[in-house]
PDB file of N, CA and C in Angstrom:
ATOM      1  N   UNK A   1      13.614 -60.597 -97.202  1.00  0.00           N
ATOM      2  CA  UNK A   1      12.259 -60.097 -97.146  1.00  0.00           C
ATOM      3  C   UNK A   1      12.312 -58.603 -96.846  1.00  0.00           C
ATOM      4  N   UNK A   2      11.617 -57.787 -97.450  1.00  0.00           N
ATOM      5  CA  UNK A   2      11.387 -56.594 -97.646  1.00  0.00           C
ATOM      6  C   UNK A   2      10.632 -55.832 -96.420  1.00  0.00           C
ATOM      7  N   UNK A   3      10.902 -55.245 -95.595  1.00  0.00           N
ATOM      8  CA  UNK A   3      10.330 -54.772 -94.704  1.00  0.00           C
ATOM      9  C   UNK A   3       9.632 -53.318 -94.399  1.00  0.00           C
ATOM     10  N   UNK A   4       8.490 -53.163 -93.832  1.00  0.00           N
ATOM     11  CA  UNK A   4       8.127 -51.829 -94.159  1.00  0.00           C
ATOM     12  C   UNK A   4       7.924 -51.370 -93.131  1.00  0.00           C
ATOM     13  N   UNK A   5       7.648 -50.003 -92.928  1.00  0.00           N
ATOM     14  CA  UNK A   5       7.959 -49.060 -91.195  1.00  0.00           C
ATOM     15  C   UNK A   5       6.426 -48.935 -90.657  1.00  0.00           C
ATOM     16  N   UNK A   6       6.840 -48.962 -89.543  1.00  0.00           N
ATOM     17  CA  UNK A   6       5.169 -49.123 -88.822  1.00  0.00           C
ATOM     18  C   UNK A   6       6.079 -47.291 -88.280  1.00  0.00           C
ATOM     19  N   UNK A   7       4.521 -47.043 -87.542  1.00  0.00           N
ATOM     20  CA  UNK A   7       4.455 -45.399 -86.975  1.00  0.00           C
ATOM     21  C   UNK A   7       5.517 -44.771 -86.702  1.00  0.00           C
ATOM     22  N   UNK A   8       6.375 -46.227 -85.508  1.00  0.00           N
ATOM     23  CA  UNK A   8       7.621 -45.871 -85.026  1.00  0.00           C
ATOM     24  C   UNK A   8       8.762 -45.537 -86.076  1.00  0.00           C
ATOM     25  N   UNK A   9       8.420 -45.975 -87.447  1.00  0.00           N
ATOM     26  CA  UNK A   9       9.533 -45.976 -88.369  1.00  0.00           C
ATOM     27  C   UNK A   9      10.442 -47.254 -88.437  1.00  0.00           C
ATOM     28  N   UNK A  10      10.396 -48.157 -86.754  1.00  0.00           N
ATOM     29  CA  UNK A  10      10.917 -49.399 -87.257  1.00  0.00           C
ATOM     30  C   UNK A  10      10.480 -50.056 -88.346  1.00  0.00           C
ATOM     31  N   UNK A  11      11.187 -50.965 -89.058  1.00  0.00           N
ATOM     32  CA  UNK A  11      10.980 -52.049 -89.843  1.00  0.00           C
ATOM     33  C   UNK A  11      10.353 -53.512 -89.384  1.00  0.00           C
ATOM     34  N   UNK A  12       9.180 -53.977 -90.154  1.00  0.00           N
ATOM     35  CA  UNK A  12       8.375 -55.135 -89.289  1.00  0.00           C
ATOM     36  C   UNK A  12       8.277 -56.139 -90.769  1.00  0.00           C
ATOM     37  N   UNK A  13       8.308 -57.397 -90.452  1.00  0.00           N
ATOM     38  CA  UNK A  13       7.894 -57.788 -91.771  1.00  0.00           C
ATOM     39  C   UNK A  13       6.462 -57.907 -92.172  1.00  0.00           C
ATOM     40  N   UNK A  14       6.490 -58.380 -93.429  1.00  0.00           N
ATOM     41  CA  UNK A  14       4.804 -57.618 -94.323  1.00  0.00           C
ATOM     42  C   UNK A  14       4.433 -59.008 -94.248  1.00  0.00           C
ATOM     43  N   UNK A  15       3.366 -58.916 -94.249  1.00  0.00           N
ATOM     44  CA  UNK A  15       2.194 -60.084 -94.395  1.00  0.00           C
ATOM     45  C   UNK A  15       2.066 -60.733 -95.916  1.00  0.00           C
ATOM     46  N   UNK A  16       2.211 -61.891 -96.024  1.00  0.00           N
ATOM     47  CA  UNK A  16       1.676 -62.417 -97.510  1.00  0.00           C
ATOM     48  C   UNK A  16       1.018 -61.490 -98.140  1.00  0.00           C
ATOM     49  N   UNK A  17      -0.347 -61.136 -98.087  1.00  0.00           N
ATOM     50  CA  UNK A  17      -0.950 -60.620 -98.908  1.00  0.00           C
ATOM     51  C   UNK A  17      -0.166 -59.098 -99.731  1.00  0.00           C
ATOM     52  N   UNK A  18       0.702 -58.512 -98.192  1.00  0.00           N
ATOM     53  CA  UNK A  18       1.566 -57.224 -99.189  1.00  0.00           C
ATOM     54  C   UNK A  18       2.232 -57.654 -99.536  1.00  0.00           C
ATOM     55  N   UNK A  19       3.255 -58.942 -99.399  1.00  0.00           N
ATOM     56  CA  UNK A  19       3.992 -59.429-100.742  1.00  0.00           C
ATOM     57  C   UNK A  19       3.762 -59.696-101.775  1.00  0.00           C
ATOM     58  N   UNK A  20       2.648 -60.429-101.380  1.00  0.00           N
ATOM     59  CA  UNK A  20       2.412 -61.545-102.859  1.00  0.00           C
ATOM     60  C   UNK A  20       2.442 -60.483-104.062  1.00  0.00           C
ATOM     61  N   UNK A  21       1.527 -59.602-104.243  1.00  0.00           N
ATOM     62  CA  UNK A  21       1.361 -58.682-105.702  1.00  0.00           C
ATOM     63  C   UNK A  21       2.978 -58.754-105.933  1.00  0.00           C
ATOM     64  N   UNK A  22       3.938 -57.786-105.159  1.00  0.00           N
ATOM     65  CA  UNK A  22       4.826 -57.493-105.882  1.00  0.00           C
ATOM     66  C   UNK A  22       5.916 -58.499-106.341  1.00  0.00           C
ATOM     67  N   UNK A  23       6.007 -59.444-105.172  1.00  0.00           N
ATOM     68  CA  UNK A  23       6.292 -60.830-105.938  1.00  0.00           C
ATOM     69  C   UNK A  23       6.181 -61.420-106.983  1.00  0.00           C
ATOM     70  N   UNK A  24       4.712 -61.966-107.358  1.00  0.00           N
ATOM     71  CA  UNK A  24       4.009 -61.771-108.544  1.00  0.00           C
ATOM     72  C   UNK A  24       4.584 -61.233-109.793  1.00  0.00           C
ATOM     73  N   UNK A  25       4.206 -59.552-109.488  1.00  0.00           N
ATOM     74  CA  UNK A  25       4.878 -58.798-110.901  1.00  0.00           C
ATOM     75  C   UNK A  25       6.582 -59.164-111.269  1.00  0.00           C
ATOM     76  N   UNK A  26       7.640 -58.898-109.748  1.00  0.00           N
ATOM     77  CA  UNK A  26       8.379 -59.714-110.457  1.00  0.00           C
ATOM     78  C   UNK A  26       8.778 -60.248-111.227  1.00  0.00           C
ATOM     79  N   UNK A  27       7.906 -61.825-110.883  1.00  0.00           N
ATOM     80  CA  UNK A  27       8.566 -62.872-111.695  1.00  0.00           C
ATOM     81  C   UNK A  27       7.341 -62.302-112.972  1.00  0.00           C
ATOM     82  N   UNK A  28       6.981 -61.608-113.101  1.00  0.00           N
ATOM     83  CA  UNK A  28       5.924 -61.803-114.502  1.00  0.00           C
ATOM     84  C   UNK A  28       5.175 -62.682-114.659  1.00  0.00           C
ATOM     85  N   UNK A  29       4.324 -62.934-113.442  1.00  0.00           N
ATOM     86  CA  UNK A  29       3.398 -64.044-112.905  1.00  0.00           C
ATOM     87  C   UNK A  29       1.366 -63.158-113.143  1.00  0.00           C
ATOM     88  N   UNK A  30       2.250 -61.981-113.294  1.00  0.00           N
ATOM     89  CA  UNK A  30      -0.053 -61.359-112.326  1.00  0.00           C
ATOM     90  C   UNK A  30      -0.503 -61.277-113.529  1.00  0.00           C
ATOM     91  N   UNK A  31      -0.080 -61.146-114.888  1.00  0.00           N
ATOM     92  CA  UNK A  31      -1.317 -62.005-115.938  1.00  0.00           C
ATOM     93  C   UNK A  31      -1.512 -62.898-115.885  1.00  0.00           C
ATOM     94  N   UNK A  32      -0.445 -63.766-115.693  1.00  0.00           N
ATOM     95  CA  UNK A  32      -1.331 -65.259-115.591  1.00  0.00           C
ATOM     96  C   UNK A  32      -2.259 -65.557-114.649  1.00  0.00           C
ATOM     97  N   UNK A  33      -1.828 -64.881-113.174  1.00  0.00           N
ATOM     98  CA  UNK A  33      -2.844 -65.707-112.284  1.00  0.00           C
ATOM     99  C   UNK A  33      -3.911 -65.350-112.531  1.00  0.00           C
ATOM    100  N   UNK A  34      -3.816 -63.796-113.069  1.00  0.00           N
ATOM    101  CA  UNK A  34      -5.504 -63.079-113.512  1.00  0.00           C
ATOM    102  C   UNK A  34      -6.338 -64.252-114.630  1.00  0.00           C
ATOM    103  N   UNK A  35      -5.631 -64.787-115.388  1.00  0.00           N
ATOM    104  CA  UNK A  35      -6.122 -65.532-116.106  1.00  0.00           C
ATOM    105  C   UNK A  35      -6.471 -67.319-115.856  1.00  0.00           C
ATOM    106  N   UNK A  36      -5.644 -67.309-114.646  1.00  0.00           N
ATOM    107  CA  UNK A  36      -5.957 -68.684-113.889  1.00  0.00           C
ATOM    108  C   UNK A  36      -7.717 -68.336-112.899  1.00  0.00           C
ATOM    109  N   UNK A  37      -7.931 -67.220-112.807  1.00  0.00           N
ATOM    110  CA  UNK A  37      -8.838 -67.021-111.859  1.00  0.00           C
ATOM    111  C   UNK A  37     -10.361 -67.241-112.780  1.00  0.00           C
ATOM    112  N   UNK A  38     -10.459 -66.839-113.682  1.00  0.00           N
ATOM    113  CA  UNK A  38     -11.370 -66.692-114.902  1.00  0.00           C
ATOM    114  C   UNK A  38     -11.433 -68.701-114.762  1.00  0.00           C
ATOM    115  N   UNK A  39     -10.546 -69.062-114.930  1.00  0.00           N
ATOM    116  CA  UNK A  39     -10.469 -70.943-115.116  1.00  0.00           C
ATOM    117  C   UNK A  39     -11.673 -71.189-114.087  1.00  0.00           C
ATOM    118  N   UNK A  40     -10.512 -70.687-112.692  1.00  0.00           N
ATOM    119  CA  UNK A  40     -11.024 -71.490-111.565  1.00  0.00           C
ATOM    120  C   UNK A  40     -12.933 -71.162-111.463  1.00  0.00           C
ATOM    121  N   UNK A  41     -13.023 -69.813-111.930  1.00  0.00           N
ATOM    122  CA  UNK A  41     -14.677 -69.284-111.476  1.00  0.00           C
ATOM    123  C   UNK A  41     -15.390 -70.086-112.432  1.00  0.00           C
ATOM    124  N   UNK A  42     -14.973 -70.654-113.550  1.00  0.00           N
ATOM    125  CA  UNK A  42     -15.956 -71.480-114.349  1.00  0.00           C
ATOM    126  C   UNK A  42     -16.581 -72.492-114.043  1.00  0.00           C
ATOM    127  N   UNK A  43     -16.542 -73.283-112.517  1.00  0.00           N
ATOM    128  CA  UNK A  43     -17.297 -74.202-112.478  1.00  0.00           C
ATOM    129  C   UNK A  43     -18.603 -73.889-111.564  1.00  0.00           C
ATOM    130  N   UNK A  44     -18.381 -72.884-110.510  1.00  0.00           N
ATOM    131  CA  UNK A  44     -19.482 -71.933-110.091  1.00  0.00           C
ATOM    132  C   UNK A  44     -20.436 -70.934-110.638  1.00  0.00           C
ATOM    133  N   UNK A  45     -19.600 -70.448-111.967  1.00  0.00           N
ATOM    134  CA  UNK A  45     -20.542 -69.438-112.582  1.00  0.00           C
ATOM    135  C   UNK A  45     -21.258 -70.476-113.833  1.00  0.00           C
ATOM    136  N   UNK A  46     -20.839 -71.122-114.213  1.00  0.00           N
ATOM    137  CA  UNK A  46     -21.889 -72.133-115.114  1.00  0.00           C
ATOM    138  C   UNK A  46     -23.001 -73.214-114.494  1.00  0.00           C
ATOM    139  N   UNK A  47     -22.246 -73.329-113.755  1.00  0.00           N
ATOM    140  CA  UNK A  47     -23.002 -74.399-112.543  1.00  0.00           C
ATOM    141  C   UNK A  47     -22.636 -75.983-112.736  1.00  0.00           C
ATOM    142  N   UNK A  48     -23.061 -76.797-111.967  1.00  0.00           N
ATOM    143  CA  UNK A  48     -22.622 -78.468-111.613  1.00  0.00           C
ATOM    144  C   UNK A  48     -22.977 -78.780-112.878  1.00  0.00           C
ATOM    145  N   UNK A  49     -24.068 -78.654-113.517  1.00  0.00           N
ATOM    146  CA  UNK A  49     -24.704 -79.251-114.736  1.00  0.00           C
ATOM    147  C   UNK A  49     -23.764 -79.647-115.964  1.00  0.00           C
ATOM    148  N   UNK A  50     -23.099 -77.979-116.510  1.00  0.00           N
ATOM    149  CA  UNK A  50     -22.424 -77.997-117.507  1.00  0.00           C
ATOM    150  C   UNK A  50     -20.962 -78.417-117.209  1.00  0.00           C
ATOM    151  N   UNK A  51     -20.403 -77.882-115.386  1.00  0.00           N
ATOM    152  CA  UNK A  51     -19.187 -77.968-115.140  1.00  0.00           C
ATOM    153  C   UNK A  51     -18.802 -79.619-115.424  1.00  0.00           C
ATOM    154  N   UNK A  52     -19.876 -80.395-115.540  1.00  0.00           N
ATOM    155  CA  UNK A  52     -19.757 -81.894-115.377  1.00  0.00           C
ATOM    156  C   UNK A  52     -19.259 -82.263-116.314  1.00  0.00           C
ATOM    157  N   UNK A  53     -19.851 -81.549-118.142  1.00  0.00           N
ATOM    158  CA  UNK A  53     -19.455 -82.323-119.167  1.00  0.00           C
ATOM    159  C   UNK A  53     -18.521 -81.379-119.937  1.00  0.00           C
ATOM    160  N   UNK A  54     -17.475 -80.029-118.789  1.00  0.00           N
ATOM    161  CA  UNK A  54     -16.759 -79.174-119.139  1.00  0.00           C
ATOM    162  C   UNK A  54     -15.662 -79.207-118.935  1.00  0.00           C
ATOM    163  N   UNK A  55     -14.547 -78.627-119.234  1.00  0.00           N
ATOM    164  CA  UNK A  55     -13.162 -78.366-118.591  1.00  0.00           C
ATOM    165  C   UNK A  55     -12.205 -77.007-119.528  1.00  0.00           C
ATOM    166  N   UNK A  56     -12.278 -75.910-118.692  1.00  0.00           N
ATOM    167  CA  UNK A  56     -11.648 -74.599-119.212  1.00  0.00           C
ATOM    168  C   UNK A  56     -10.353 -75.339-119.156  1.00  0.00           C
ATOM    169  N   UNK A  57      -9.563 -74.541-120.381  1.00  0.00           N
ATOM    170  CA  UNK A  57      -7.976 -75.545-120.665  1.00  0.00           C
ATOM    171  C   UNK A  57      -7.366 -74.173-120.583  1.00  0.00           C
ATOM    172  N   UNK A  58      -7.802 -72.878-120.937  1.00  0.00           N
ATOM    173  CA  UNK A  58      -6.814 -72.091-120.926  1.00  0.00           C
ATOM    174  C   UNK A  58      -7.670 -70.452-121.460  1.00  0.00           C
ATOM    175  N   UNK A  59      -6.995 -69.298-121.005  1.00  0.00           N
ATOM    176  CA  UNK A  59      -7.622 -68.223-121.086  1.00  0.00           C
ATOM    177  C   UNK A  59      -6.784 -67.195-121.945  1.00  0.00           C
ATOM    178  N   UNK A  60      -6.994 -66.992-123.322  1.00  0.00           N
ATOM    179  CA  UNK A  60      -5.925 -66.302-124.182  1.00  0.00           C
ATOM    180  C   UNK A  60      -5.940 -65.287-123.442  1.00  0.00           C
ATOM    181  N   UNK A  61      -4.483 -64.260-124.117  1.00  0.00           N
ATOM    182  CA  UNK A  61      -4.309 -63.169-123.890  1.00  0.00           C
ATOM    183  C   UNK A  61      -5.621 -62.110-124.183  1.00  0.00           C
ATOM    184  N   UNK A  62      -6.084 -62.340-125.445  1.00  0.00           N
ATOM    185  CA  UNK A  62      -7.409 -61.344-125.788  1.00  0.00           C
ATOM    186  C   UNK A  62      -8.734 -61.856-125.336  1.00  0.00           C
ATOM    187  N   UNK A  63      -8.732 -62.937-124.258  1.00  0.00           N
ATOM    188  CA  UNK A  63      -9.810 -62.675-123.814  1.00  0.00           C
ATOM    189  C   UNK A  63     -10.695 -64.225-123.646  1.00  0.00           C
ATOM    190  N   UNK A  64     -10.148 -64.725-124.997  1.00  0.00           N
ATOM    191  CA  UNK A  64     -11.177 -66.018-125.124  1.00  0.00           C
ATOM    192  C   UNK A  64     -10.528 -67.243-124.779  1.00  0.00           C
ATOM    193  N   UNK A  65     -11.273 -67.801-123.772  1.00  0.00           N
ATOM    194  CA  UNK A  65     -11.128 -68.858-122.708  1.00  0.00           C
ATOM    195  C   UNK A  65     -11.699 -69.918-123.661  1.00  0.00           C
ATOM    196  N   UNK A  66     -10.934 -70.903-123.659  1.00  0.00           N
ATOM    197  CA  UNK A  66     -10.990 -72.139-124.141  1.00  0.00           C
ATOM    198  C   UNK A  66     -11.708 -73.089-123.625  1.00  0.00           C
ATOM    199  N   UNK A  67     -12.520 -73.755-123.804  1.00  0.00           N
ATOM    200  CA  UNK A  67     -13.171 -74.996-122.707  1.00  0.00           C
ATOM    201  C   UNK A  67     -13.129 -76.524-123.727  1.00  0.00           C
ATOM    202  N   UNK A  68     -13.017 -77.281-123.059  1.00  0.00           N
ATOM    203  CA  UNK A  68     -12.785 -78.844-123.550  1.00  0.00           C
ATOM    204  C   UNK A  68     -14.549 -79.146-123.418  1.00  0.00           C
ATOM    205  N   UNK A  69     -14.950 -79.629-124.221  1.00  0.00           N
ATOM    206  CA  UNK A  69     -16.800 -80.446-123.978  1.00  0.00           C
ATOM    207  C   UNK A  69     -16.600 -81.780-124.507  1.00  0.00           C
ATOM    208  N   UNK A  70     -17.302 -82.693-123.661  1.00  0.00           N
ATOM    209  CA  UNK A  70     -17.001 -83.737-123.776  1.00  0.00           C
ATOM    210  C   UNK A  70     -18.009 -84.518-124.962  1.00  0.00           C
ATOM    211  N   UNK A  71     -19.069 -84.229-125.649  1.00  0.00           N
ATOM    212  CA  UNK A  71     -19.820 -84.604-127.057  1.00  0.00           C
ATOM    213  C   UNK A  71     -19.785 -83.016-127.489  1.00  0.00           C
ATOM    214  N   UNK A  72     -20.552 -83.777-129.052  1.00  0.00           N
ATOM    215  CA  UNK A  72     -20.627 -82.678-129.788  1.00  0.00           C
ATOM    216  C   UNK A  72     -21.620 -82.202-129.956  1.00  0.00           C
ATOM    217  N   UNK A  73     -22.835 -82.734-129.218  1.00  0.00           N
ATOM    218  CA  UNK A  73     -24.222 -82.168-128.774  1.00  0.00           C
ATOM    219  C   UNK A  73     -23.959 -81.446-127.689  1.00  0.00           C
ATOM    220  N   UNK A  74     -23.012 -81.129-126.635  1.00  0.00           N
ATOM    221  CA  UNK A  74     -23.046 -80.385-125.433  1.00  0.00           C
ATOM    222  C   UNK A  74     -22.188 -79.342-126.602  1.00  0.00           C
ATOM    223  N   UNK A  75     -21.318 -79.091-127.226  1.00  0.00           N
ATOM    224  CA  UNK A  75     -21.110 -78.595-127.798  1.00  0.00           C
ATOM    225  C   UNK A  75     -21.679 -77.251-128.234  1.00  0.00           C
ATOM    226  N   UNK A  76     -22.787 -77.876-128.922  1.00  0.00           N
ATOM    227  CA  UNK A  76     -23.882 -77.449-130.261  1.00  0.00           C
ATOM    228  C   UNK A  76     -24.996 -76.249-128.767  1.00  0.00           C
ATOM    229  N   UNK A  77     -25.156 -76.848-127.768  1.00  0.00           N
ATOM    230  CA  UNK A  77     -25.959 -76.297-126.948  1.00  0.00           C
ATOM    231  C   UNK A  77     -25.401 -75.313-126.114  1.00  0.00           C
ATOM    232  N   UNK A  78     -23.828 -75.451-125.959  1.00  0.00           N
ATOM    233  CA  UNK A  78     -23.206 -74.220-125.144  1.00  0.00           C
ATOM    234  C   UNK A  78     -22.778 -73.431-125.588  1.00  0.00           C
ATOM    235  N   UNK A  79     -22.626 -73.807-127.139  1.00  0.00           N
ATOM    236  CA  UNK A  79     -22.550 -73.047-128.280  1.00  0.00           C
ATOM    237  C   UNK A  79     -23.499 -71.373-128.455  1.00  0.00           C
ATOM    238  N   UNK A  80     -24.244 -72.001-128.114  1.00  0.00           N
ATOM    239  CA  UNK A  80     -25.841 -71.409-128.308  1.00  0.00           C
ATOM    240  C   UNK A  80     -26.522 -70.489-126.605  1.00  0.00           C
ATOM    241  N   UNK A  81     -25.602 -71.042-125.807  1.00  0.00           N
ATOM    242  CA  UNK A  81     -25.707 -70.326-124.468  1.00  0.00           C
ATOM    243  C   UNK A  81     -24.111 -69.530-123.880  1.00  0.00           C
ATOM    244  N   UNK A  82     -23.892 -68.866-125.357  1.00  0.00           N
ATOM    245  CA  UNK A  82     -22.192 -68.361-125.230  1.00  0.00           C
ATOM    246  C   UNK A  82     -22.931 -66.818-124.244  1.00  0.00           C
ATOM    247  N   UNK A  83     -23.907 -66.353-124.986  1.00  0.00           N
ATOM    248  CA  UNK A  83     -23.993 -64.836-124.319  1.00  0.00           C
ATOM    249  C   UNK A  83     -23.830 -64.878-122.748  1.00  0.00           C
ATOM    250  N   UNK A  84     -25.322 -66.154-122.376  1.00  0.00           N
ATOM    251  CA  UNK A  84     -25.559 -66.357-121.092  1.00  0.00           C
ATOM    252  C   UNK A  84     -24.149 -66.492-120.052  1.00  0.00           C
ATOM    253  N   UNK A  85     -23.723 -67.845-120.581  1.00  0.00           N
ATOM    254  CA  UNK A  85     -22.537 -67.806-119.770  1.00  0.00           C
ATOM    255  C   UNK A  85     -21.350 -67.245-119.950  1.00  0.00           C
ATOM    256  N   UNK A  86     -21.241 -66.125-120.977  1.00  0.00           N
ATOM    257  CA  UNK A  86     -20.238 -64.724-120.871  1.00  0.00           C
ATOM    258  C   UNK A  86     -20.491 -63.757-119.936  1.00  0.00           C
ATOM    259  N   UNK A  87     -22.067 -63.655-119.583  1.00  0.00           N
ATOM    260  CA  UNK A  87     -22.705 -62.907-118.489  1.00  0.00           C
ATOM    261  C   UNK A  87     -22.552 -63.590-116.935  1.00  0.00           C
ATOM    262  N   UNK A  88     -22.631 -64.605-117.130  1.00  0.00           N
ATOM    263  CA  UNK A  88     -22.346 -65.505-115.681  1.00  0.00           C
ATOM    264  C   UNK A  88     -21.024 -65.672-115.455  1.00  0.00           C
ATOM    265  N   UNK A  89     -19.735 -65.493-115.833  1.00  0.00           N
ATOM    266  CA  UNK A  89     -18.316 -65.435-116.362  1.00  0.00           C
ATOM    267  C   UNK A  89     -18.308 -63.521-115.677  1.00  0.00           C
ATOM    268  N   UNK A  90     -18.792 -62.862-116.186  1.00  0.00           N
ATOM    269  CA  UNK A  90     -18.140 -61.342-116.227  1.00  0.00           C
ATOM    270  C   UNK A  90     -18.944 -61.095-114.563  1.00  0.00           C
ATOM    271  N   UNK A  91     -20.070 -61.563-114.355  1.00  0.00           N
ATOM    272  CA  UNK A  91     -20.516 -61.439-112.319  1.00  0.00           C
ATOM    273  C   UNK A  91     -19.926 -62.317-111.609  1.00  0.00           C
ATOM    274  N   UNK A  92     -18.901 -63.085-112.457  1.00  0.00           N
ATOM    275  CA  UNK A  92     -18.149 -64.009-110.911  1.00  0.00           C
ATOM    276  C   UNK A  92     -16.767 -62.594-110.728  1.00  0.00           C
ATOM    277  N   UNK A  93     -16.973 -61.838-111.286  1.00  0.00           N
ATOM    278  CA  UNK A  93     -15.482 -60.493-110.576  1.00  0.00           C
ATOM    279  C   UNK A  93     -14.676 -61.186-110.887  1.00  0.00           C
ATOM    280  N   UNK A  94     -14.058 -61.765-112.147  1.00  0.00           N
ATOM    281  CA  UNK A  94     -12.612 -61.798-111.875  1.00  0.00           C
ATOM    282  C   UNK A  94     -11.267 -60.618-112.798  1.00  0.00           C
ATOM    283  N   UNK A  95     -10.328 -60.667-112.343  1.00  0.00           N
ATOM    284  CA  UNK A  95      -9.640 -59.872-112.804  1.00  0.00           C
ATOM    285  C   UNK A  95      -9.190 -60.043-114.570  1.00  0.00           C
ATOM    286  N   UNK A  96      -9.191 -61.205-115.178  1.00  0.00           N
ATOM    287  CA  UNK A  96      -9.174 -60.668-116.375  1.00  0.00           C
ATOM    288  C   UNK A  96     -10.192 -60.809-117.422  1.00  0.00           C
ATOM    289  N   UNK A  97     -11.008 -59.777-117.918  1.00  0.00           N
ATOM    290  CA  UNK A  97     -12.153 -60.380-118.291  1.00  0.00           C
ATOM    291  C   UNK A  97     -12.360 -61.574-119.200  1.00  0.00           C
ATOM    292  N   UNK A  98     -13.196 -62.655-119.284  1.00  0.00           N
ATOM    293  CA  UNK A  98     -13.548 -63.271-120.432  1.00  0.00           C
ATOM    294  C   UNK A  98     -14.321 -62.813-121.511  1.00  0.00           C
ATOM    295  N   UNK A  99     -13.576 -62.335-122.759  1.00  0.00           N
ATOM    296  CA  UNK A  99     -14.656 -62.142-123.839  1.00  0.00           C
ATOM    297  C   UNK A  99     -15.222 -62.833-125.206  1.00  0.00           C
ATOM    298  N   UNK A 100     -14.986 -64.293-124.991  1.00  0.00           N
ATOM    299  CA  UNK A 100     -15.598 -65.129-125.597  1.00  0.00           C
ATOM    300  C   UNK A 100     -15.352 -66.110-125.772  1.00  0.00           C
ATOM    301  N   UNK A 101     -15.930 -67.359-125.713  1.00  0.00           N
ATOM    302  CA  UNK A 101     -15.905 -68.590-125.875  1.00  0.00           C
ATOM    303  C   UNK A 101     -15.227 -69.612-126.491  1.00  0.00           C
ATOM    304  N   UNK A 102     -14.278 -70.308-126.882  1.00  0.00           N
ATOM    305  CA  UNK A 102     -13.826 -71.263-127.943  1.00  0.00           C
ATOM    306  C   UNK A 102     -14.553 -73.146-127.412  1.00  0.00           C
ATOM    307  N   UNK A 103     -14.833 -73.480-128.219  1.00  0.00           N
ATOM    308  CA  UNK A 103     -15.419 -74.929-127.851  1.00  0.00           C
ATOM    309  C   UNK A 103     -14.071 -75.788-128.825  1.00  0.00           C
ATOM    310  N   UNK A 104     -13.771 -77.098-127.550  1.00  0.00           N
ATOM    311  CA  UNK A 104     -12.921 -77.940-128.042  1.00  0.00           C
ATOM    312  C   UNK A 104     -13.670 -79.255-127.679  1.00  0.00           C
ATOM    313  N   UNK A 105     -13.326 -80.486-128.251  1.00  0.00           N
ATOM    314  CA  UNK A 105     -13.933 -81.701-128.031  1.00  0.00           C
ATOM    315  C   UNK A 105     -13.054 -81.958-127.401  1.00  0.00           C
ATOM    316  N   UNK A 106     -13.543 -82.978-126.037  1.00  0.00           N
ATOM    317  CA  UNK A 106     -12.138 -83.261-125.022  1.00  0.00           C
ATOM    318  C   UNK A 106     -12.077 -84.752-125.757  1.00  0.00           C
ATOM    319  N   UNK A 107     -10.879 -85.253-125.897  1.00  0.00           N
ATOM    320  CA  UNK A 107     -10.687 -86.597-125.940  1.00  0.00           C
ATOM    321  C   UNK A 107      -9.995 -87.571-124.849  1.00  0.00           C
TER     322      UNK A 107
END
């Protein structure tokens, strides 16, 4: 573990949070988690309603987050509320943006 100098110049060890990033980059982990975070905010920024008959599967590199819908009438309707919840998606803050929608039928 990597240690960093407090005032005195001794060495103290660092707290998770100053590891984790560089850890992270490392292993070539901090796109993904940026893109795990976009997942996780989708059931708060859409809300209980849609999160019910939803499931984000995955967040491409360029942007567009995948979601599983469970008919093809929820489909046809979230289809049609892509702007809204691209706007409810980009105010949950997460680090990699979502810029558009893909609809999959979950089986």
């Amino acid at each position: 573990m990597r240690r960093r100098r407090d005032e005195t110049g001794a060495g103290r060890p660092r707290t998770i949070g100053e590891a984790l990033p560089e850890a992270l980059a490392a292993a070539g982990l901090t796109e993904a988690v940026a893109r795990a975070q976009a997942m996780a905010a989708w059931p708060t920024a859409v809300g209980a309603r849609i999160a019910a008959v939803t499931e984000p599967r995955r967040l491409l590199e360029d942007g567009t987050l995948v979601v599983g819908v469970r008919t093809h009438a929820w489909m046809t309707e979230l289809s049609l509320m892509e702007p809204q919840l691209l706007a409810r998606l980009a105010s949950a803050a997460v680090t990699h943006p979502v810029r558009r929608l893909r609809w999959e039928l979950l089986r």
